[in-house]
Structure formats: C-alpha cells, structure tokens
N, C-alpha and C. Protein backbone atom coordinates (compact mmCIF):
# COMPACT_ATOMS: atom_id res chain seq x y z
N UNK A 1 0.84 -1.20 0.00
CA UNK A 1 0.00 0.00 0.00
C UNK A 1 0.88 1.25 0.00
N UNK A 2 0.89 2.17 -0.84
CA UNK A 2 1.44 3.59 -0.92
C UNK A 2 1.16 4.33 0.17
N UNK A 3 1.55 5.09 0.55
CA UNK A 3 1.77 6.71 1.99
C UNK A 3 0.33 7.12 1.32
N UNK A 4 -0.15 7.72 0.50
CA UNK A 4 -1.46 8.04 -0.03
C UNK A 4 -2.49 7.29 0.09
N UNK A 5 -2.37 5.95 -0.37
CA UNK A 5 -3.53 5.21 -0.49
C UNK A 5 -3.82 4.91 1.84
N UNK A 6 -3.32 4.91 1.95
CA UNK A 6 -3.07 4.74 3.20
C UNK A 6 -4.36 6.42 4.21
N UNK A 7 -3.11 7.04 3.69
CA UNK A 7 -4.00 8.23 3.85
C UNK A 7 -5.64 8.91 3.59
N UNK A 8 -5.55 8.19 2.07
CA UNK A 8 -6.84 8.05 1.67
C UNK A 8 -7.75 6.83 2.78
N UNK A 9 -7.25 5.76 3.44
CA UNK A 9 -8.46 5.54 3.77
C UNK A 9 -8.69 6.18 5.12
N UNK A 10 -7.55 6.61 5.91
CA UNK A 10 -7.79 7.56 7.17
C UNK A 10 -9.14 8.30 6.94
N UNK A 11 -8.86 9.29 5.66
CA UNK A 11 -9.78 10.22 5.14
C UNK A 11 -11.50 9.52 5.13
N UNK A 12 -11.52 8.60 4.41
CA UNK A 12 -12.79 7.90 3.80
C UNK A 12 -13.38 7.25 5.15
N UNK A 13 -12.28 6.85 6.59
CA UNK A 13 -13.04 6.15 7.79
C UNK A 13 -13.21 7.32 8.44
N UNK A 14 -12.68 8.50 8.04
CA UNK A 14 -12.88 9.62 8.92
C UNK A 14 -11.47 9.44 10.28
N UNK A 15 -10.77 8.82 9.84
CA UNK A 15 -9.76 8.94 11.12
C UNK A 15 -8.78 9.78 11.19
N UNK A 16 -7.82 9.91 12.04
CA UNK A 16 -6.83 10.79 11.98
C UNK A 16 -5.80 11.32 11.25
N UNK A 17 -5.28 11.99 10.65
CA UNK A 17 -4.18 12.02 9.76
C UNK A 17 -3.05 12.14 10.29
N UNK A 18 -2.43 12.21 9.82
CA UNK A 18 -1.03 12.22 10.84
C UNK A 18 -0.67 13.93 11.39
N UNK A 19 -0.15 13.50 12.17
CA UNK A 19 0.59 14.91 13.15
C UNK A 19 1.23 15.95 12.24
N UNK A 20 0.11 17.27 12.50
CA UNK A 20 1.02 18.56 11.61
C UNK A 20 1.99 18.85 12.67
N UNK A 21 2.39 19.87 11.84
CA UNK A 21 3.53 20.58 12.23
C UNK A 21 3.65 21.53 13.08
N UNK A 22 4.27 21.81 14.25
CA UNK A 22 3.44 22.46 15.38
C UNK A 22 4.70 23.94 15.82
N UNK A 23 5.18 24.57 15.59
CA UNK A 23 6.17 25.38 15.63
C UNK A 23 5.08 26.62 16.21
N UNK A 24 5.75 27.52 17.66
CA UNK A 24 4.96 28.36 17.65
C UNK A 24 5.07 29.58 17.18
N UNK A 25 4.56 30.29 17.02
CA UNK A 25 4.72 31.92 16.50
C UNK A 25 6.04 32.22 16.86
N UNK A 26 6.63 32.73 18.08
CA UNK A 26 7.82 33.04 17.98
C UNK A 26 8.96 32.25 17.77
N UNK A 27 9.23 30.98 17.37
CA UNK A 27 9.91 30.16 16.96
C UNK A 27 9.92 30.38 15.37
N UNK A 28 8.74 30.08 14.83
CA UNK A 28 8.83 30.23 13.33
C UNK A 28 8.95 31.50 13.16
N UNK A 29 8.92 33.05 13.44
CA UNK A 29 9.03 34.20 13.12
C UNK A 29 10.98 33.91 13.28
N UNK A 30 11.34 33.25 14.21
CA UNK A 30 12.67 33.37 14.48
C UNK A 30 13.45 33.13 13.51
N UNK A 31 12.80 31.46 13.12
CA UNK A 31 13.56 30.68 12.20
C UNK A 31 13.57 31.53 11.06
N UNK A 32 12.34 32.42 10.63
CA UNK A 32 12.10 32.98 9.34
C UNK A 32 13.09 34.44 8.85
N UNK A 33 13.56 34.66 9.96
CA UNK A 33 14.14 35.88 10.22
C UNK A 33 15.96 35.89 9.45
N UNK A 34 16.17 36.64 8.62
CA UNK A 34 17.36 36.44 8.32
C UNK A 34 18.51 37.30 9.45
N UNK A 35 17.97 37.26 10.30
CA UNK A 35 19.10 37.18 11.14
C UNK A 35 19.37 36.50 12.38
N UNK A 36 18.13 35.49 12.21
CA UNK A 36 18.27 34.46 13.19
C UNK A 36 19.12 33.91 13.41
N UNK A 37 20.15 33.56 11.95
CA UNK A 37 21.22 32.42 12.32
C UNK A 37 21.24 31.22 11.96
N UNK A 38 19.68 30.46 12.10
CA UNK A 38 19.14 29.46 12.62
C UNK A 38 19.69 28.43 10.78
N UNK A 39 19.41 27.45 11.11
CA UNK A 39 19.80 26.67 9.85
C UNK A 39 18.90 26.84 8.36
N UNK A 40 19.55 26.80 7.41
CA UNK A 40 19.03 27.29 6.14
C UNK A 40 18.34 26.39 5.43
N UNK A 41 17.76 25.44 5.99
CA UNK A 41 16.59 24.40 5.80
C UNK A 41 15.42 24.72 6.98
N UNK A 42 15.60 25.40 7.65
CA UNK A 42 13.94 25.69 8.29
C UNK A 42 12.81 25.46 7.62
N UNK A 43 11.90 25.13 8.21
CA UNK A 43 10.79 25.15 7.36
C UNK A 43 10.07 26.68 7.15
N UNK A 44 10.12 27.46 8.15
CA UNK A 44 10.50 29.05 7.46
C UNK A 44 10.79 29.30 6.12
N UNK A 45 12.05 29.03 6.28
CA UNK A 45 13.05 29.52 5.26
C UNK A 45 12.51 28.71 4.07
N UNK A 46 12.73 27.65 3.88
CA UNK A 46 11.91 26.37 2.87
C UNK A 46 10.67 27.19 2.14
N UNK A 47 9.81 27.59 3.07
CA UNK A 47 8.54 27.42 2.40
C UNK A 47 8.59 29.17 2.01
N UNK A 48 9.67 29.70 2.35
CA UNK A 48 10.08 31.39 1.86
C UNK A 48 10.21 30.83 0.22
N UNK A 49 11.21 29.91 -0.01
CA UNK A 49 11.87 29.36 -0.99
C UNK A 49 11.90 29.16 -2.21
N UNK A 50 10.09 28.48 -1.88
CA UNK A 50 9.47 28.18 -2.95
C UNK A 50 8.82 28.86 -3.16
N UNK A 51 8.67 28.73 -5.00
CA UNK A 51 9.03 29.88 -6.38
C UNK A 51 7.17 29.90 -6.11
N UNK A 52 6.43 29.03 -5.82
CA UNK A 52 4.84 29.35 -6.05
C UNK A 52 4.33 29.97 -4.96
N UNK A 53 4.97 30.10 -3.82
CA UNK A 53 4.26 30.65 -2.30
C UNK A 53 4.96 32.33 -2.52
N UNK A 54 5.79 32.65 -3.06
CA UNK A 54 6.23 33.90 -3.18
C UNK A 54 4.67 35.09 -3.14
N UNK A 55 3.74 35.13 -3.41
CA UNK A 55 2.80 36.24 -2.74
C UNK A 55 2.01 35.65 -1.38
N UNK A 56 2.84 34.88 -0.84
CA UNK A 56 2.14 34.51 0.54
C UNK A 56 3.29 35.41 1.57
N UNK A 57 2.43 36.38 2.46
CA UNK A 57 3.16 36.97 3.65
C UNK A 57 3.63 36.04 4.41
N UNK A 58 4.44 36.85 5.45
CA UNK A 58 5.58 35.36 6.47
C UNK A 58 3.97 35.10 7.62
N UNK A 59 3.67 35.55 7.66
CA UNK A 59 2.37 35.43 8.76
C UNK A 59 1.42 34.45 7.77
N UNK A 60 1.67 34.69 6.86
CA UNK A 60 0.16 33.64 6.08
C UNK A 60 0.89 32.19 5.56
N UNK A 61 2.37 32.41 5.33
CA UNK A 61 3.05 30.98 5.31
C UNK A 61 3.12 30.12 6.69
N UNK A 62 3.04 31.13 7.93
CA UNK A 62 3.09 30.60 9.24
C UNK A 62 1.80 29.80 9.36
N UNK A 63 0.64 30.59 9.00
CA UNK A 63 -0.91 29.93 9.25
C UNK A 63 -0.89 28.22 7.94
N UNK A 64 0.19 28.58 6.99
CA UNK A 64 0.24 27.52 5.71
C UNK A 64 0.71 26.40 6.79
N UNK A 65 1.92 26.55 7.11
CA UNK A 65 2.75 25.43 7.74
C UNK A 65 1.94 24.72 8.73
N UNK A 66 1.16 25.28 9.67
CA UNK A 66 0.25 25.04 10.58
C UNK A 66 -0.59 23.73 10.10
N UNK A 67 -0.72 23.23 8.51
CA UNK A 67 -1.91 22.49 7.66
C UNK A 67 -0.55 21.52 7.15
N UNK A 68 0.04 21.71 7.48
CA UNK A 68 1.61 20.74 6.55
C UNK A 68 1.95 19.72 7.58
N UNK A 69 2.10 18.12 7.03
CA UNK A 69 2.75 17.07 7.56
C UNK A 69 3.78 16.72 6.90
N UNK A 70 5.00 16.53 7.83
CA UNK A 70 5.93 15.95 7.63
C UNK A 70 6.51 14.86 7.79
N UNK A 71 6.91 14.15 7.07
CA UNK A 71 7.30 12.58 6.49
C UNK A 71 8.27 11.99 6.12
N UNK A 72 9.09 11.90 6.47
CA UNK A 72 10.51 10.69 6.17
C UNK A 72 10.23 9.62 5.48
N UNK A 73 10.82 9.53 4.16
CA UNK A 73 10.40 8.23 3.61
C UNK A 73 11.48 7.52 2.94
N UNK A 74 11.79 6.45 3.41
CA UNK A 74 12.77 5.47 3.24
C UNK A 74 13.04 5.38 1.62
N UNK A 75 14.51 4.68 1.24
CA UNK A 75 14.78 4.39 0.02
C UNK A 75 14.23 3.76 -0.74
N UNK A 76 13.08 4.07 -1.93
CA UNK A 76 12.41 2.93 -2.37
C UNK A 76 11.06 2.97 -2.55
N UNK A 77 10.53 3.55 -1.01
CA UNK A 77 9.04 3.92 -0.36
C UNK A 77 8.14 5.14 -1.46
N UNK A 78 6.72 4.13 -1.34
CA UNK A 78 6.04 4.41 -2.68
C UNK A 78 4.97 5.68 -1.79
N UNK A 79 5.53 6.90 -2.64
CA UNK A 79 4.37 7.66 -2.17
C UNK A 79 3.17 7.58 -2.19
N UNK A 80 3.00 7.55 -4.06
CA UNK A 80 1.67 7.21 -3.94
C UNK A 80 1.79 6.60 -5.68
N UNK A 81 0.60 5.46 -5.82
CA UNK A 81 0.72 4.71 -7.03
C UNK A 81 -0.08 5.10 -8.27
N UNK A 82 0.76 4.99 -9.36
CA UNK A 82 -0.06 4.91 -10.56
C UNK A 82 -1.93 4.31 -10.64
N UNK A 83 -2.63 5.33 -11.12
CA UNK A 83 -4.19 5.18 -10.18
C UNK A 83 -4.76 5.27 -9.14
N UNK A 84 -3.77 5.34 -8.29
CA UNK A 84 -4.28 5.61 -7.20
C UNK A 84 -5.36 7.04 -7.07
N UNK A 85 -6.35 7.41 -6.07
CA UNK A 85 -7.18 8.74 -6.29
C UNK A 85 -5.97 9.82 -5.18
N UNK A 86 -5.60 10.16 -6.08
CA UNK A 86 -4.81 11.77 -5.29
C UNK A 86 -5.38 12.08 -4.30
N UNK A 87 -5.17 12.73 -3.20
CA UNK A 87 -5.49 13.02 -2.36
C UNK A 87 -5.00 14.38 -1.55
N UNK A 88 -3.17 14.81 -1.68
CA UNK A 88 -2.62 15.86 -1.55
C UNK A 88 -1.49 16.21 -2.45
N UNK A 89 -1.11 17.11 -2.18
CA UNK A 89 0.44 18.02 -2.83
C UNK A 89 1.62 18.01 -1.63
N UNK A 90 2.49 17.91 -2.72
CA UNK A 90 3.69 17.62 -1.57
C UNK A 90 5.02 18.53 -2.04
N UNK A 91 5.44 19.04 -1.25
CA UNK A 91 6.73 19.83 -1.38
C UNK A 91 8.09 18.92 -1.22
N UNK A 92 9.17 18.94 -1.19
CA UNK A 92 10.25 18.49 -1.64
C UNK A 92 10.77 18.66 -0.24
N UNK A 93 10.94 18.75 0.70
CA UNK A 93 11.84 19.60 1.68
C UNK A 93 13.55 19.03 2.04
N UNK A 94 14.04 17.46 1.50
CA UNK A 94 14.90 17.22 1.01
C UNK A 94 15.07 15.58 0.59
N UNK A 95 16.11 15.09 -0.07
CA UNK A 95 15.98 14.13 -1.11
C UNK A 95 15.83 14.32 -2.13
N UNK A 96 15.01 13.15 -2.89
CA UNK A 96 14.48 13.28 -4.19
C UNK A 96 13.39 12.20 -4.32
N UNK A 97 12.61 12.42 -5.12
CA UNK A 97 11.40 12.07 -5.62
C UNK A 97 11.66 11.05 -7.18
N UNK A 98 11.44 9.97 -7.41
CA UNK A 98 11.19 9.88 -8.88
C UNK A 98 9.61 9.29 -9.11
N UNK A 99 9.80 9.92 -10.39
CA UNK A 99 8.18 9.90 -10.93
C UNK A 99 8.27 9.01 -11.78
N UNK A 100 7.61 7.99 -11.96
CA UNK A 100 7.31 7.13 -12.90
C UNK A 100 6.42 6.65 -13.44
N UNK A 101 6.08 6.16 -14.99
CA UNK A 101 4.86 5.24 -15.40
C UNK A 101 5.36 3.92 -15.80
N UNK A 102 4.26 3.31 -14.68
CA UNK A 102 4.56 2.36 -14.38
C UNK A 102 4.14 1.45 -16.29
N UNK A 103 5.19 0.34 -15.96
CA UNK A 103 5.38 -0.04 -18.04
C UNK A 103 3.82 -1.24 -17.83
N UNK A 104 3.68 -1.09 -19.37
CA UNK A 104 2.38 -2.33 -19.90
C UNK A 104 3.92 -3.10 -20.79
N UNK A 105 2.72 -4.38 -19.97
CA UNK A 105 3.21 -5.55 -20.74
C UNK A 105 4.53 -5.93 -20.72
N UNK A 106 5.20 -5.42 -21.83
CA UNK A 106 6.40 -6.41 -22.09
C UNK A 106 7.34 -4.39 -22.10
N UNK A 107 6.78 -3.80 -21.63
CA UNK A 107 7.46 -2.46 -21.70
C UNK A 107 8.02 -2.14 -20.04
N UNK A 108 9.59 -1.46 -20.33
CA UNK A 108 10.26 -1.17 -19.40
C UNK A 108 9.25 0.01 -18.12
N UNK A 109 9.73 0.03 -17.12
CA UNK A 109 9.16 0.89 -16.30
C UNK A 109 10.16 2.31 -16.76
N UNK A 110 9.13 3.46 -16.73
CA UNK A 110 10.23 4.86 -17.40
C UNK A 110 9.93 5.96 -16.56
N UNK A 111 11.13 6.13 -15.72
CA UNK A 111 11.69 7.61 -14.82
C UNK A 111 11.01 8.54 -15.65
N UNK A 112 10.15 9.59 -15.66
CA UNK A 112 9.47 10.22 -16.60
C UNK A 112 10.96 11.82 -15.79
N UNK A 113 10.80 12.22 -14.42
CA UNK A 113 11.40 13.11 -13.60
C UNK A 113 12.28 13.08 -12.39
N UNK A 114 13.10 13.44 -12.17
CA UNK A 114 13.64 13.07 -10.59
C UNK A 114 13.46 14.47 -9.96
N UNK A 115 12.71 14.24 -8.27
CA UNK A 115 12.56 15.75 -8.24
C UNK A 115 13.37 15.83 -7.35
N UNK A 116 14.09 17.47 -6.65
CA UNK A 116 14.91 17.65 -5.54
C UNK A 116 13.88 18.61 -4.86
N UNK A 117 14.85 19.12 -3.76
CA UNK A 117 14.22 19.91 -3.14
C UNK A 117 13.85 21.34 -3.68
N UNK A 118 12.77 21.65 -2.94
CA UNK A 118 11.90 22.69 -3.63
C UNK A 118 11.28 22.72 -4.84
N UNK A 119 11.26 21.13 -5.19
CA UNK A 119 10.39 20.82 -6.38
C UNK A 119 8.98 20.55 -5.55
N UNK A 120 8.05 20.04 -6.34
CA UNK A 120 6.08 19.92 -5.75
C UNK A 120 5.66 19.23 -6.71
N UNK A 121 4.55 18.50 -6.34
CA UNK A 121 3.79 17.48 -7.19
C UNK A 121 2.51 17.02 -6.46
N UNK A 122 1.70 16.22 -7.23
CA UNK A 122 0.42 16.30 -6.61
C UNK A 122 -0.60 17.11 -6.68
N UNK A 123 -0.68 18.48 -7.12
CA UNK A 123 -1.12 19.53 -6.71
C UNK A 123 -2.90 19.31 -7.67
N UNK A 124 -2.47 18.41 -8.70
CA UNK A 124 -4.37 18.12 -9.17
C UNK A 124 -5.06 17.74 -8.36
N UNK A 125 -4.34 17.00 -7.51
CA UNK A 125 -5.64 16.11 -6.32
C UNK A 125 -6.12 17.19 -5.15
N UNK A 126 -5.74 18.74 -5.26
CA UNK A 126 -6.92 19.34 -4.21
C UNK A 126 -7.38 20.49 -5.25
N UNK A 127 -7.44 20.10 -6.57
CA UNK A 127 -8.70 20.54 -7.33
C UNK A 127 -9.59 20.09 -8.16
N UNK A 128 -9.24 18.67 -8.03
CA UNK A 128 -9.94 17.60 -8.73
C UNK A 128 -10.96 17.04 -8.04
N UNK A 129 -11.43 16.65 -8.31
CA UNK A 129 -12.73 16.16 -6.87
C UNK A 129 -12.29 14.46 -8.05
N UNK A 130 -11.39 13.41 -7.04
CA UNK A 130 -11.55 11.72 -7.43
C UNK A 130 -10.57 11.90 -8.52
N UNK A 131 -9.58 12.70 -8.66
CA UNK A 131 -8.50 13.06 -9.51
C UNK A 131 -7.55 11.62 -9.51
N UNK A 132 -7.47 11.39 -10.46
CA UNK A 132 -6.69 9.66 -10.31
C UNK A 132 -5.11 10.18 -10.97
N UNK A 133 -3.81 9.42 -10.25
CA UNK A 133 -3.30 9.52 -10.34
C UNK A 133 -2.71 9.38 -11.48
N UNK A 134 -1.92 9.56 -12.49
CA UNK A 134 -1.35 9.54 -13.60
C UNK A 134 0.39 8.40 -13.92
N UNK A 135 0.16 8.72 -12.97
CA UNK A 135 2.04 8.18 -12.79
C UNK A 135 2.76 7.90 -11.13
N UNK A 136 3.54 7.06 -10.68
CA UNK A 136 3.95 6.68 -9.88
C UNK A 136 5.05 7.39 -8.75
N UNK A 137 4.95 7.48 -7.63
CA UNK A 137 6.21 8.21 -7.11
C UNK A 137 6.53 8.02 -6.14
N UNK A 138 7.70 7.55 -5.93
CA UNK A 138 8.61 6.98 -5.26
C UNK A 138 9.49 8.16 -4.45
N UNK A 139 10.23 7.21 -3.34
CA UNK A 139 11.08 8.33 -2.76
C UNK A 139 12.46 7.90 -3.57
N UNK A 140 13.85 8.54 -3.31
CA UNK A 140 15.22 7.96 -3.92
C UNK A 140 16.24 8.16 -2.50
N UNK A 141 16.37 7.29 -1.97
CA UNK A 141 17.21 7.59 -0.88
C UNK A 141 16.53 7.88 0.52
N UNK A 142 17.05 9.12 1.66
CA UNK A 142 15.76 9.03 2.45
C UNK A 142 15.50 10.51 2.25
N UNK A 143 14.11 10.51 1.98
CA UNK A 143 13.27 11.83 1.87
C UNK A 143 12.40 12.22 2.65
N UNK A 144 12.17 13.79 2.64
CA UNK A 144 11.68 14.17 3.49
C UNK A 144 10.66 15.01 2.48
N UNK A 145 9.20 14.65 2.83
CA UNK A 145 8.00 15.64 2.09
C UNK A 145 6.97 16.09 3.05
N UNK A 146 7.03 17.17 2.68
CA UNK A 146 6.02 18.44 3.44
C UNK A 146 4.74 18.02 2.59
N UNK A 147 3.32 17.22 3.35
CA UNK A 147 2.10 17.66 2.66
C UNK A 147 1.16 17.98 3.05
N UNK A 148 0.19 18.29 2.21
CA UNK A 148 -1.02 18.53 2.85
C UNK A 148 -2.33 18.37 1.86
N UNK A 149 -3.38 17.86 2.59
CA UNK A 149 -4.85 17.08 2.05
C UNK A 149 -5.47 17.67 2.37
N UNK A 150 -6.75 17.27 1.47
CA UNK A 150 -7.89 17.84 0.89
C UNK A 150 -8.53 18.09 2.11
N UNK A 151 -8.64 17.36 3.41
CA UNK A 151 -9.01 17.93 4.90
C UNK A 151 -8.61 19.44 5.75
N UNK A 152 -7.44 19.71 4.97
CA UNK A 152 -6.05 20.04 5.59
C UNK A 152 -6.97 21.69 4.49
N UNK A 153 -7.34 21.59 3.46
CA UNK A 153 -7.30 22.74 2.97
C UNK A 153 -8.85 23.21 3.21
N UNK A 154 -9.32 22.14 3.33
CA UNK A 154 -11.05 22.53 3.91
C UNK A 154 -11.15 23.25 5.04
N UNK A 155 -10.09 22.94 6.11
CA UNK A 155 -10.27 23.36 7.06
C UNK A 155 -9.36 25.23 6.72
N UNK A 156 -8.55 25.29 6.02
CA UNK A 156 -8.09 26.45 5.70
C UNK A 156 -9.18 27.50 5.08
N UNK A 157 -10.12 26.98 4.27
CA UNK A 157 -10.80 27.63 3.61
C UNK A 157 -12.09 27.97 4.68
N UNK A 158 -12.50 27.19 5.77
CA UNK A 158 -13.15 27.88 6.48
C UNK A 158 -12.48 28.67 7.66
N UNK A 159 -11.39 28.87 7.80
CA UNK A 159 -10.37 29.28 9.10
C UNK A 159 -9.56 30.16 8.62
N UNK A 160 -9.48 30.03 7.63
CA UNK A 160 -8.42 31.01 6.92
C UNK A 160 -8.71 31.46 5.63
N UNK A 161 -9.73 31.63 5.05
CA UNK A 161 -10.31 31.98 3.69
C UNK A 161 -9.58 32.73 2.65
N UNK A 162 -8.51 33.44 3.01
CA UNK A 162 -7.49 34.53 2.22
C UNK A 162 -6.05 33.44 2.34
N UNK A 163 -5.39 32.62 2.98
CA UNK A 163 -4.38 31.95 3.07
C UNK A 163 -4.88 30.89 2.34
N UNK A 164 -6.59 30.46 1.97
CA UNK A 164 -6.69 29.48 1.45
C UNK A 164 -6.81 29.23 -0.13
N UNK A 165 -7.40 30.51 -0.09
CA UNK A 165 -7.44 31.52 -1.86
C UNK A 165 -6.36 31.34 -2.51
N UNK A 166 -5.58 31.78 -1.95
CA UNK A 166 -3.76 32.17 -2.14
C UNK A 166 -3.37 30.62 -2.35
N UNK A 167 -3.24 29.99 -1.66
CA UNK A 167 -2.96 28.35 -1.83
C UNK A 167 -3.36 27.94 -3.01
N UNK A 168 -4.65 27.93 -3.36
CA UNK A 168 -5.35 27.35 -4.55
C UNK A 168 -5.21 28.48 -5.81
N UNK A 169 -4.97 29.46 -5.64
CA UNK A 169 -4.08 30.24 -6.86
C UNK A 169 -2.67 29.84 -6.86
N UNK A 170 -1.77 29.51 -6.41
CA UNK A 170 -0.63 29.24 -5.95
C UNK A 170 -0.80 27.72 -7.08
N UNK A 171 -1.78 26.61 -6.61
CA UNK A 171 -2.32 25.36 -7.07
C UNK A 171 -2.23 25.92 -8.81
N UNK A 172 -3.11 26.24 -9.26
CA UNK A 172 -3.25 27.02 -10.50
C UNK A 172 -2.36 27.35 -11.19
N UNK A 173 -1.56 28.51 -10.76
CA UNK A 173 -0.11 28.53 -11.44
C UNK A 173 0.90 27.54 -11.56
N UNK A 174 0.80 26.72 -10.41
CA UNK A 174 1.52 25.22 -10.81
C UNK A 174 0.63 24.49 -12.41
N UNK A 175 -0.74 24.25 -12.09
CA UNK A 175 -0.48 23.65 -13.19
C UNK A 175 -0.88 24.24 -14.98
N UNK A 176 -1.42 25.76 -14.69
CA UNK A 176 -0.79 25.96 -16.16
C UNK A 176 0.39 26.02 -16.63
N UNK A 177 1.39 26.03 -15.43
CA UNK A 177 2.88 26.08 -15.65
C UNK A 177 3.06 24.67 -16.49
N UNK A 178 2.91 23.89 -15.55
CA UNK A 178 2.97 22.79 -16.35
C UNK A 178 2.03 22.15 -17.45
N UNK A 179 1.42 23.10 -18.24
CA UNK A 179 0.03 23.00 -19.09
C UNK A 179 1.23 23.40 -20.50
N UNK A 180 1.54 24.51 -19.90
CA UNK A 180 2.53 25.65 -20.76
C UNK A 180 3.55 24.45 -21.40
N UNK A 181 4.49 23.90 -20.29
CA UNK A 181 5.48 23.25 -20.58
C UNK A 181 5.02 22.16 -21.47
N UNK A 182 4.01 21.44 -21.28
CA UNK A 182 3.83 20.15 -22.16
C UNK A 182 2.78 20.97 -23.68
N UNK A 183 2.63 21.95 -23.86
CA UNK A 183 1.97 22.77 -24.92
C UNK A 183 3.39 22.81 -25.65
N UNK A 184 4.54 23.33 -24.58
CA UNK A 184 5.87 23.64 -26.12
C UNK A 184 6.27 22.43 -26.22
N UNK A 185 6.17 21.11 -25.33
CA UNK A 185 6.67 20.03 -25.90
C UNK A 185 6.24 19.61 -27.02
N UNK A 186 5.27 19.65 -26.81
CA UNK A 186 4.37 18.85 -28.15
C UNK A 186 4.89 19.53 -29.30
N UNK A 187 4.92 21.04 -29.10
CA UNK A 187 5.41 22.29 -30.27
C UNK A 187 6.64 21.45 -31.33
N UNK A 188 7.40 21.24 -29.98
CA UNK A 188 8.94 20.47 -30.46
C UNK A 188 8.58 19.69 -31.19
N UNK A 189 7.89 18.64 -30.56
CA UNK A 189 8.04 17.34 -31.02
C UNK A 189 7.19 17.45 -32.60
N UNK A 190 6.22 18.02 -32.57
CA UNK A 190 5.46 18.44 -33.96
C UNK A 190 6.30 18.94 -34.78
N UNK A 191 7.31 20.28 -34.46
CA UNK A 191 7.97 20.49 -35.37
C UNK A 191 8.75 19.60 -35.99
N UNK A 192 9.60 18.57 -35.21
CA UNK A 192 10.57 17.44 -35.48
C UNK A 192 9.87 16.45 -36.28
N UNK A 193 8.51 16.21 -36.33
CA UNK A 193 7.98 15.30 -36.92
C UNK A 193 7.83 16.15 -38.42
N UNK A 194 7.53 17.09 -38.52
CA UNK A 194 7.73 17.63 -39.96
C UNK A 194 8.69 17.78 -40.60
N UNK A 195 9.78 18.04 -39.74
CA UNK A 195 11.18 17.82 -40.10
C UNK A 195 11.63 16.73 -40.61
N UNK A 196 11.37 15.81 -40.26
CA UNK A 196 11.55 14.21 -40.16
C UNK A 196 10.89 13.96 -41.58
N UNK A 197 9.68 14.54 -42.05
CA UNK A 197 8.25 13.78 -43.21
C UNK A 197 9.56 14.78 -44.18
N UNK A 198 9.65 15.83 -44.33
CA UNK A 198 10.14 16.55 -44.71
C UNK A 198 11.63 15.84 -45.44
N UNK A 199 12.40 15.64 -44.59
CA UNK A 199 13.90 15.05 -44.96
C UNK A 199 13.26 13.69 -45.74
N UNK A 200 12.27 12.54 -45.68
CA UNK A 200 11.95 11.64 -45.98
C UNK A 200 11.48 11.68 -47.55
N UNK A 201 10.87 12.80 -47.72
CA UNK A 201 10.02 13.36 -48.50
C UNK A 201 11.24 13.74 -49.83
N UNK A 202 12.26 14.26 -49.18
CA UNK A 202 13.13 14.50 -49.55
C UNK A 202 14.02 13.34 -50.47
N UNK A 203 14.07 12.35 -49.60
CA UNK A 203 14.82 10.92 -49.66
C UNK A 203 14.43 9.96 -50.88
N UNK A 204 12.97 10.43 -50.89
CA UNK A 204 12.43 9.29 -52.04
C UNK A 204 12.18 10.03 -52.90
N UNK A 205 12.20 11.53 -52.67
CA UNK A 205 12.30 12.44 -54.59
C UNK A 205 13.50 11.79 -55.10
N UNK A 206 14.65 11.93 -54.26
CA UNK A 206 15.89 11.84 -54.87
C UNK A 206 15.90 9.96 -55.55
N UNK A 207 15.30 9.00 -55.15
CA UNK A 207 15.50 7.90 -55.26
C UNK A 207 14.48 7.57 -56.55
C-alpha cells in the first residue's frame, strides 16, 4: 500500500491524519528571520523558498505550515501509485522524488522526472474532486515531504479563507505552468515530426 492510499483511507473512515507541524509563533518568526542564524533548511526559510508561495506573507506561510505534515520516507518507499485517487500536494523539503509510469506488458518501467528539493507534485488532487493519479512516485534515498490534504485545505478555507485563496491560486499557477510546458513540448516534437516527413520526403524524390 502507498503513503497516499493509506492516507486516503484515514480520510474515507474519517480517522486521523497524521501529526502537523506544530512550531509556535515566535519560533517560526525566528527561524524565518534572516538574522536568526538558525539553519538554512527551516521550514520558514523552505517554504520562503518556494518559487509558487512567493505572494504569501511570512504570517500567512506561518498559518500555511500550521496544515503541513511531515514525512521521512525510506529508500524505495512508494508515495503514492499509478491510479491511485490523489489526495494531496507535496513539497520536496529534502531528497528526491522519482516519478514514474509504471510499463504495460512487455514495456520497461520509465523515470518520466527526478525531483529535488523545492520541487512539488500532486497539486491536481486538491482541485480535482476523485483526480486519479497519472504516474507513480517513489522516494530515492531518504526523503523528506512536506504535505497537505484535501481535509487540511477545507479546514483552511473555512479558518483562513485569504491563506486558502492564495494556496489554490498558488495550485493554479503550478499547473498551467505545467500546461505551458507540455503545450511547447508537443510544439517540439510536432515540429521534429515535420522535419523528419520533410527530410523523408526529400529521400524518395531523390531515389
């Protein structure tokens, strides 16, 4: 069973999720502070870091972190599986991640990404309502991921309605980003295929 599917049934019996993250106000204002000192992996500093939370204030990343579980996951250890129903988004906070689809038949299994820190993934399953997973992901070594579920943002959106906005715009720009990116792939790959008919086209005038 995957860290997700797992999670998912917490969710579906209604049971507990695992232990957020509990840092108090003046601890995380500390850690966040560039002149704290304090080590340059804080979760402060971390969630300063990342490129999609950049219009979240240090007070509204503090109320963010508050909804975030953290997770150690062994060499190997399956986040969450190809089909599986999504359930949260997960931040990178260190290690690496590989993403995979899982192979048919007589076809190899294929690393599609390897992620590091301050990379994110997941992020369809808290705007999808039964969003099924696409591809496989694994930890590489031992990793550490910051997440948070569809419980986790319900409760933001009634408790925090402006930190929760911001989150799910934040959600958004992740994935037209990545809407964008697989729009110029295809671009490429279309162009190369004309290129290709083209030189061919070429091949059998001459013959």
């Amino acid at each position: 069973m995957s860290y997700e599917k797992d999670i998912q049934d917490k969710i579906d019996t209604k049971g507990d999720l695992p232990e957020k993250l509990d840092i108090s106000l003046l601890k995380y204002f500390w850690q966040a502070s560039p002149l704290s000192g304090s080590r340059p992996d804080s979760v402060p500093k971390f969630l300063r870091d990342i490129d999609v939370l950049k219009n979240f204030s240090d007070n509204e990343l503090r109320i963010l972190s508050q909804s975030l579980h953290l997770r150690v996951f062994t060499d190997g250890e399956v986040i969450f599986s190809q089909k599986d129903i999504g359930v949260g988004l997960y931040f990178v906070y260190s290690g690496q991640v590989d993403v995979r689809v899982e192979k048919e038949a007589d076809e190899d299994e294929n690393i599609i990404i390897t992620l590091d820190k301050n990379d994110y993934f997941g992020e369809l399953a808290l705007l999808q309502e039964g969003s099924v997973r696409n591809a496989t992901a694994v930890s590489r070594d031992t990793t550490q991921l910051l997440g948070i579920f569809k419980p986790d943002v319900e409760y933001l959106i009634e408790s925090y309605p402006v930190v929760a906005t911001k989150l799910l715009q934040s959600i958004s720009v992740i994935i037209a980003n990545r809407l964008y990116s697989v729009t110029q792939e295809l671009k490429r790959v279309k162009h190369r295929l004309n290129q290709m008919e083209a030189e061919s086209a070429k091949a059998l005038e001459k013959n």
